[in-house]
PDB file of N, CA and C in Angstrom:
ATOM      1  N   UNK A   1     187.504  73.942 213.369  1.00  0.00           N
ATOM      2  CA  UNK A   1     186.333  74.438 214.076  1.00  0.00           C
ATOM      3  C   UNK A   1     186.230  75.948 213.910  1.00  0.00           C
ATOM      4  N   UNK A   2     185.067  76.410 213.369  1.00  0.00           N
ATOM      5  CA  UNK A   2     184.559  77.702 213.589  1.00  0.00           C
ATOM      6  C   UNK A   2     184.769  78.340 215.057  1.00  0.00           C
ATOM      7  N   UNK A   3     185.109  79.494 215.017  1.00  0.00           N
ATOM      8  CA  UNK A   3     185.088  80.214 216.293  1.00  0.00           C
ATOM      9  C   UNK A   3     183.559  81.190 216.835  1.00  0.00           C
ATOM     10  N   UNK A   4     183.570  81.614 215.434  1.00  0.00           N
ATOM     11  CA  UNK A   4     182.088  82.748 214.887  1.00  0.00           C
ATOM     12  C   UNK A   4     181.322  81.904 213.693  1.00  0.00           C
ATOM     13  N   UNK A   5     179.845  82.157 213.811  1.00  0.00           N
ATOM     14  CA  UNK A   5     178.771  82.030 213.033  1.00  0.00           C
ATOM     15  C   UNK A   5     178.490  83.071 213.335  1.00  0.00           C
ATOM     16  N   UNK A   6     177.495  83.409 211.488  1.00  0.00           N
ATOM     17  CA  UNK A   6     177.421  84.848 210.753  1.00  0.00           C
ATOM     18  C   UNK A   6     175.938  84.855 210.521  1.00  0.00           C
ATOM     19  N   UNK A   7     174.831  85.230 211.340  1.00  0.00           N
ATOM     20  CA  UNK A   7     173.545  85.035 210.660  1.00  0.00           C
ATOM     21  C   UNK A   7     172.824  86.569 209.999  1.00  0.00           C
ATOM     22  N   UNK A   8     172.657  86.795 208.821  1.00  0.00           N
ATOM     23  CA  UNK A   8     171.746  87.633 207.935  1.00  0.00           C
ATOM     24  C   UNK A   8     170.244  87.677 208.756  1.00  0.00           C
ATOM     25  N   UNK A   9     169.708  88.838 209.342  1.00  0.00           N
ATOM     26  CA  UNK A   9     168.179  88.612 209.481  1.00  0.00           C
ATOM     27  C   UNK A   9     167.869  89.706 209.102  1.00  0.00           C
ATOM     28  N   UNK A  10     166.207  89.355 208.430  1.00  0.00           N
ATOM     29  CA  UNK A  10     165.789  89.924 207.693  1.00  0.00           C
ATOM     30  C   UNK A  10     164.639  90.107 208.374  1.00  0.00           C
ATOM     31  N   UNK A  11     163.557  91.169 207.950  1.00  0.00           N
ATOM     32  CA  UNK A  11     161.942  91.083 208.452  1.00  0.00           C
ATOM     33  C   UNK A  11     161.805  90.192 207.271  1.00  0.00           C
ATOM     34  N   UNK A  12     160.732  89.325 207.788  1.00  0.00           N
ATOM     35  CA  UNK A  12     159.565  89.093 206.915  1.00  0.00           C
ATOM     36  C   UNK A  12     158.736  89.965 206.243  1.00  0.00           C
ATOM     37  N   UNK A  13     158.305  89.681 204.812  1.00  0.00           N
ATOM     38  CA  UNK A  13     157.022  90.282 204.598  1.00  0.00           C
ATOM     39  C   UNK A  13     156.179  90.122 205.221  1.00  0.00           C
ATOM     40  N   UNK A  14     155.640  88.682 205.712  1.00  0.00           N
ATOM     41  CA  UNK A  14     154.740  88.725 206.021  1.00  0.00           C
ATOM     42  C   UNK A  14     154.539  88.772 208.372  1.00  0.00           C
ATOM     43  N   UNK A  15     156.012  89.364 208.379  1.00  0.00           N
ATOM     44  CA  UNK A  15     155.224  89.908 209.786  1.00  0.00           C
ATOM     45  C   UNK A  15     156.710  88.516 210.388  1.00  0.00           C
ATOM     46  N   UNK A  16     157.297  89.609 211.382  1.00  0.00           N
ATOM     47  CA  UNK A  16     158.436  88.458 211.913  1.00  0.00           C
ATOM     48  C   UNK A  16     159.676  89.006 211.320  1.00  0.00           C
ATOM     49  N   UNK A  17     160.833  87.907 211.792  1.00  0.00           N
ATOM     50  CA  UNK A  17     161.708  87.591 211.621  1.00  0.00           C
ATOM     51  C   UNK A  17     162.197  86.464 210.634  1.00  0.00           C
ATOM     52  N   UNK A  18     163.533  86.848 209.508  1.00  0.00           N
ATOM     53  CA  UNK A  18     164.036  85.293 208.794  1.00  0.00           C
ATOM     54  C   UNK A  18     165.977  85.248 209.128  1.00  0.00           C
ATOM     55  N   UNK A  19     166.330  84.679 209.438  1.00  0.00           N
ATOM     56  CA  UNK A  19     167.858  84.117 209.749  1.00  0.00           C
ATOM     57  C   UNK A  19     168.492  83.109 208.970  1.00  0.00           C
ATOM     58  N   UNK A  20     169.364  83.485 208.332  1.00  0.00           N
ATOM     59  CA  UNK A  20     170.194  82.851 207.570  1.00  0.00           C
ATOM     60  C   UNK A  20     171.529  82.791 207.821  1.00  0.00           C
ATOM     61  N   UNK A  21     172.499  81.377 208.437  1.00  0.00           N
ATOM     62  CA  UNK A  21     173.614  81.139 208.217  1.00  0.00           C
ATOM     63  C   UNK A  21     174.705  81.374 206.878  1.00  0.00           C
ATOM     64  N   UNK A  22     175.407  82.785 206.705  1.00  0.00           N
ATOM     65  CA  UNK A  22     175.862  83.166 205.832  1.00  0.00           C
ATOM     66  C   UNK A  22     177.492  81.325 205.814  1.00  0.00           C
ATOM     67  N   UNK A  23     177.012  80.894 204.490  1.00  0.00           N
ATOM     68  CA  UNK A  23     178.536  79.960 204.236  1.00  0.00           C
ATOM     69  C   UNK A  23     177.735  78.680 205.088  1.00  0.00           C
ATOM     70  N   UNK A  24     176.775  78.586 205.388  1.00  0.00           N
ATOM     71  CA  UNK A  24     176.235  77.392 206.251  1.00  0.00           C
ATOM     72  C   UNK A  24     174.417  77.631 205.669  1.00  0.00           C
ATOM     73  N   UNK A  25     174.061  76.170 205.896  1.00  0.00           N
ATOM     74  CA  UNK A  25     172.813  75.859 205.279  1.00  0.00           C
ATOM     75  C   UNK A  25     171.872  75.700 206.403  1.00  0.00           C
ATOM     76  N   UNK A  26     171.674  76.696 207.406  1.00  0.00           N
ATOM     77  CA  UNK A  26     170.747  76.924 208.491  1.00  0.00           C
ATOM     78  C   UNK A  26     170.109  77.993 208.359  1.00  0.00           C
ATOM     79  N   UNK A  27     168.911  77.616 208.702  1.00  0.00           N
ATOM     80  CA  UNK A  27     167.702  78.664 208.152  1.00  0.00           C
ATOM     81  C   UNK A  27     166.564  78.641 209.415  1.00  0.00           C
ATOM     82  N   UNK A  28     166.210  79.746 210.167  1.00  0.00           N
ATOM     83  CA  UNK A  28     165.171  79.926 210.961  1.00  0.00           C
ATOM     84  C   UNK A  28     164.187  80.907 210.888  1.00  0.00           C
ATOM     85  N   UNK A  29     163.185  80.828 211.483  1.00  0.00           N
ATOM     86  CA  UNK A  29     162.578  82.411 211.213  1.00  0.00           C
ATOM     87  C   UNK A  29     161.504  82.237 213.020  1.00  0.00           C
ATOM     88  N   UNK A  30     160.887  83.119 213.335  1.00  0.00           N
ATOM     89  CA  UNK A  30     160.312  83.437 214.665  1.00  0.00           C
ATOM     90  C   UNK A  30     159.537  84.794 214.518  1.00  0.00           C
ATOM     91  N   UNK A  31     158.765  84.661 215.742  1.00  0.00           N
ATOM     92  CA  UNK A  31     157.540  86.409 215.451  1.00  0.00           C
ATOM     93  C   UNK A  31     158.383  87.288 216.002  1.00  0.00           C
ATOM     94  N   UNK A  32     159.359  87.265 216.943  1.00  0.00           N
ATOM     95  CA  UNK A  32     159.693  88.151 217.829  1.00  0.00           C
ATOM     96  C   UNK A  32     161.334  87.968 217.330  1.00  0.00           C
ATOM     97  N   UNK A  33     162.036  89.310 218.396  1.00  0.00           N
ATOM     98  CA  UNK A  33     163.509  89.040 218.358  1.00  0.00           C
ATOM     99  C   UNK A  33     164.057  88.129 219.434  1.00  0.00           C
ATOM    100  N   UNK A  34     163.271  87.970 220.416  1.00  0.00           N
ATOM    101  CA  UNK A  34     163.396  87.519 221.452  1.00  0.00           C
ATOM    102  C   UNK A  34     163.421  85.809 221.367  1.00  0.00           C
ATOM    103  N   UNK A  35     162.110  85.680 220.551  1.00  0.00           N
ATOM    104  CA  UNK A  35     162.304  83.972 219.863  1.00  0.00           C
ATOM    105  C   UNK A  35     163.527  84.072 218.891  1.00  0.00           C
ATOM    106  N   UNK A  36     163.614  84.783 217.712  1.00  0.00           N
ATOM    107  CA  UNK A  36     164.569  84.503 216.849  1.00  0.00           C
ATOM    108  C   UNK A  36     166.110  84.045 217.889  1.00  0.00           C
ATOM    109  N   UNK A  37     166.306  84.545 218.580  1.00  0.00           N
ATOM    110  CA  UNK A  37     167.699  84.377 219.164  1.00  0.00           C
ATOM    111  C   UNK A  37     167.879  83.023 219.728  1.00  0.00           C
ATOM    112  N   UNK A  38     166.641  82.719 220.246  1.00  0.00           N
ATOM    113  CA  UNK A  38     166.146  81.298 220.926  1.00  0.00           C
ATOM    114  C   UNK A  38     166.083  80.167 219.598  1.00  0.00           C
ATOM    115  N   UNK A  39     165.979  80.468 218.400  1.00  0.00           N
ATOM    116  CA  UNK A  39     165.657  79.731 217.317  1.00  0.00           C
ATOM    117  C   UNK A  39     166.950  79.492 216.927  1.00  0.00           C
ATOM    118  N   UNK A  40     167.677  80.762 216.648  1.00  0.00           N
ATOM    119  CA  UNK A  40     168.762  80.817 215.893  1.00  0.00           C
ATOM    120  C   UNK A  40     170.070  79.715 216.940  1.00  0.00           C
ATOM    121  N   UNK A  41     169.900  80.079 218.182  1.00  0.00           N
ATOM    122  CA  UNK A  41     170.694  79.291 219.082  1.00  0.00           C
ATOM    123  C   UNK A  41     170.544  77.688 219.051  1.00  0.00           C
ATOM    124  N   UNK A  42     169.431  77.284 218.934  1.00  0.00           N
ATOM    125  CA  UNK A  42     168.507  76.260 219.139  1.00  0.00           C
ATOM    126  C   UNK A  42     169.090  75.662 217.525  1.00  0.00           C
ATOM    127  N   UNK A  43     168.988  76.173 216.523  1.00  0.00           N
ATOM    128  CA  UNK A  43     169.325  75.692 214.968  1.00  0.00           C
ATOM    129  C   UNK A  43     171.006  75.625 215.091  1.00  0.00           C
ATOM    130  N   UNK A  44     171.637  76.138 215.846  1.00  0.00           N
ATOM    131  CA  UNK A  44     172.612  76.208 215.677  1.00  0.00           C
ATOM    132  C   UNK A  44     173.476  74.528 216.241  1.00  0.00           C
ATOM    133  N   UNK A  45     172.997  74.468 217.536  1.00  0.00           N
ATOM    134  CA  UNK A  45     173.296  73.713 218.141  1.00  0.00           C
ATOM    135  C   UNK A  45     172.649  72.410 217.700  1.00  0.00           C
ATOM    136  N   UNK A  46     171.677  71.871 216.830  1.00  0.00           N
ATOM    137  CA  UNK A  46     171.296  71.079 215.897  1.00  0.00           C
ATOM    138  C   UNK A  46     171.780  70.248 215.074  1.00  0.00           C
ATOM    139  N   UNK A  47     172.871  71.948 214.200  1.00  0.00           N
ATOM    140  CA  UNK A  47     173.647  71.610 213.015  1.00  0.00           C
ATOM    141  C   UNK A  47     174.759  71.278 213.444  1.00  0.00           C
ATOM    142  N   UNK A  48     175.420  71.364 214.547  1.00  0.00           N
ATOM    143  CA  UNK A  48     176.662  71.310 214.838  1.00  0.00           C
ATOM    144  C   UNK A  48     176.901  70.195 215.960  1.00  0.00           C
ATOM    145  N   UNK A  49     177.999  69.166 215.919  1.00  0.00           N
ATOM    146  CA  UNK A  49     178.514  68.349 217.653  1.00  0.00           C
ATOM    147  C   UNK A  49     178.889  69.717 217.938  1.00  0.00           C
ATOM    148  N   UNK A  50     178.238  69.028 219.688  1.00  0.00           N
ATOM    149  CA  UNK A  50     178.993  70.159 220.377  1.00  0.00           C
ATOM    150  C   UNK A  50     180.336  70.849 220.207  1.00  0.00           C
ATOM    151  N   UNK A  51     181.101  69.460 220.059  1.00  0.00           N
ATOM    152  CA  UNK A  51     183.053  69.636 219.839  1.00  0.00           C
ATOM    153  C   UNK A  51     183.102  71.079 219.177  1.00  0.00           C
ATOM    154  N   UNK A  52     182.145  71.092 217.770  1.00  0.00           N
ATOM    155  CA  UNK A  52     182.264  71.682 216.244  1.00  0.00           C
ATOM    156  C   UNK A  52     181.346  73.122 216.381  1.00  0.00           C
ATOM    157  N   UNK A  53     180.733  73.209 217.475  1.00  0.00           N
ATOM    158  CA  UNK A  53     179.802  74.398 217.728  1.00  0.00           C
ATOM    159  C   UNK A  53     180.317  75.621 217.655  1.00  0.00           C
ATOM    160  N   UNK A  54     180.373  76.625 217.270  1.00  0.00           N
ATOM    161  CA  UNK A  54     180.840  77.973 216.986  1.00  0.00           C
ATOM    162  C   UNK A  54     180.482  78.496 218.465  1.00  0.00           C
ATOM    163  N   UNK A  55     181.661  79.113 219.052  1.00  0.00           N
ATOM    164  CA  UNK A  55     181.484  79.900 220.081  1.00  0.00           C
ATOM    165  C   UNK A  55     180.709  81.407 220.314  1.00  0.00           C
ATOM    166  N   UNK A  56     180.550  81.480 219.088  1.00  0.00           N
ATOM    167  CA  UNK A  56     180.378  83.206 219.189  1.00  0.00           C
ATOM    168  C   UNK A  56     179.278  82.822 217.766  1.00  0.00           C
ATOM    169  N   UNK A  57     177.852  83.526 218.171  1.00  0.00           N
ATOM    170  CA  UNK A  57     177.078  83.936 217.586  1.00  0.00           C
ATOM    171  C   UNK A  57     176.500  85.250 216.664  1.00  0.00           C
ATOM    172  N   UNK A  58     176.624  85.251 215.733  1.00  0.00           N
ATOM    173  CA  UNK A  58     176.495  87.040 215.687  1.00  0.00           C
ATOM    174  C   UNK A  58     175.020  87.385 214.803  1.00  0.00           C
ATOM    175  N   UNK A  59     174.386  87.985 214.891  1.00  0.00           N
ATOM    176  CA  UNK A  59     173.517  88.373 214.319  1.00  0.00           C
ATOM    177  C   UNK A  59     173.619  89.717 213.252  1.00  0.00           C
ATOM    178  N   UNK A  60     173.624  89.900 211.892  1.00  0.00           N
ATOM    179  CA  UNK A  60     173.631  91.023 211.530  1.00  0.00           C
ATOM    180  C   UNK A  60     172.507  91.350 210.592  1.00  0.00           C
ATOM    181  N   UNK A  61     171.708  92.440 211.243  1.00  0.00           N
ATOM    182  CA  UNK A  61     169.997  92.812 210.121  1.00  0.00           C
ATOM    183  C   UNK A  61     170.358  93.833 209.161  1.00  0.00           C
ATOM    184  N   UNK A  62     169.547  93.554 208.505  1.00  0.00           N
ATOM    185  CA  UNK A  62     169.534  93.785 207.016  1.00  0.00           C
ATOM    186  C   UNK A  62     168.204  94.401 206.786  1.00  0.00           C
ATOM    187  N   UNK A  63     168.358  95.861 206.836  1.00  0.00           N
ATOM    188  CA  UNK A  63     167.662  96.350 205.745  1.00  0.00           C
ATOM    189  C   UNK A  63     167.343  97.005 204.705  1.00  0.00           C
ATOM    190  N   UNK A  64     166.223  96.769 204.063  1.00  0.00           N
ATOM    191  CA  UNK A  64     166.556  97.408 202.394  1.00  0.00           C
ATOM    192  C   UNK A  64     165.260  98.079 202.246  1.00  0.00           C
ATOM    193  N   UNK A  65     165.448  99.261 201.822  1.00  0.00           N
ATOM    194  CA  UNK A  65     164.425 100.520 201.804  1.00  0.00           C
ATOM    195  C   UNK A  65     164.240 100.503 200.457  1.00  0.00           C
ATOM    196  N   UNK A  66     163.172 101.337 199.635  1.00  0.00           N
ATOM    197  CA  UNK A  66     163.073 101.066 198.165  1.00  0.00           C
ATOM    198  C   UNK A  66     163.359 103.000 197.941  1.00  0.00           C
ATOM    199  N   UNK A  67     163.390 103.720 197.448  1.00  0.00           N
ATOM    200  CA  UNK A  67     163.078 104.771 197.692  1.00  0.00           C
ATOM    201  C   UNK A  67     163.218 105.824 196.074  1.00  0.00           C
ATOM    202  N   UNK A  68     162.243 106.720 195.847  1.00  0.00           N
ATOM    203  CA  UNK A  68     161.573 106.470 194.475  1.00  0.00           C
ATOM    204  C   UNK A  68     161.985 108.155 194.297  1.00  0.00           C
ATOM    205  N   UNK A  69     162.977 108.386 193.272  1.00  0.00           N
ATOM    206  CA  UNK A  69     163.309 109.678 192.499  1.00  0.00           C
ATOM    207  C   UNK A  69     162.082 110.580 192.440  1.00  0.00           C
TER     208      UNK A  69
END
């Protein structure tokens, strides 16, 4: 059993939030941060029996700037 799940979030292009289970095949996205956490919790508990549920959630954002010489 996992202790920690690792989720990647990203903005959307097009407006929002995207969440990705880094090493796990769970994928959410939401308008707000406030839903995403509710999504990401909600997907989590989906993919997993309770028994097998990761105790500890973590969120880590990601961003990537372009930035021009």
């Amino acid at each position: 059993m996992e202790t920690e799940i690792l989720f990647l979030v990203n903005e959307s292009p097009e407006g929002g939030f995207e969440a990705h289970a880094a090493g796990q095949s769970i994928y959410t996205e939401a308008d707000t941060l406030e839903e995403l956490r509710e999504m990401v919790k909600d997907a989590v508990a989906c993919h997993f029996d309770e028994s097998q549920r990761p105790k500890l959630i973590r969120l880590h954002f990601v961003r990537e700037e372009i930035l021009a010489a």
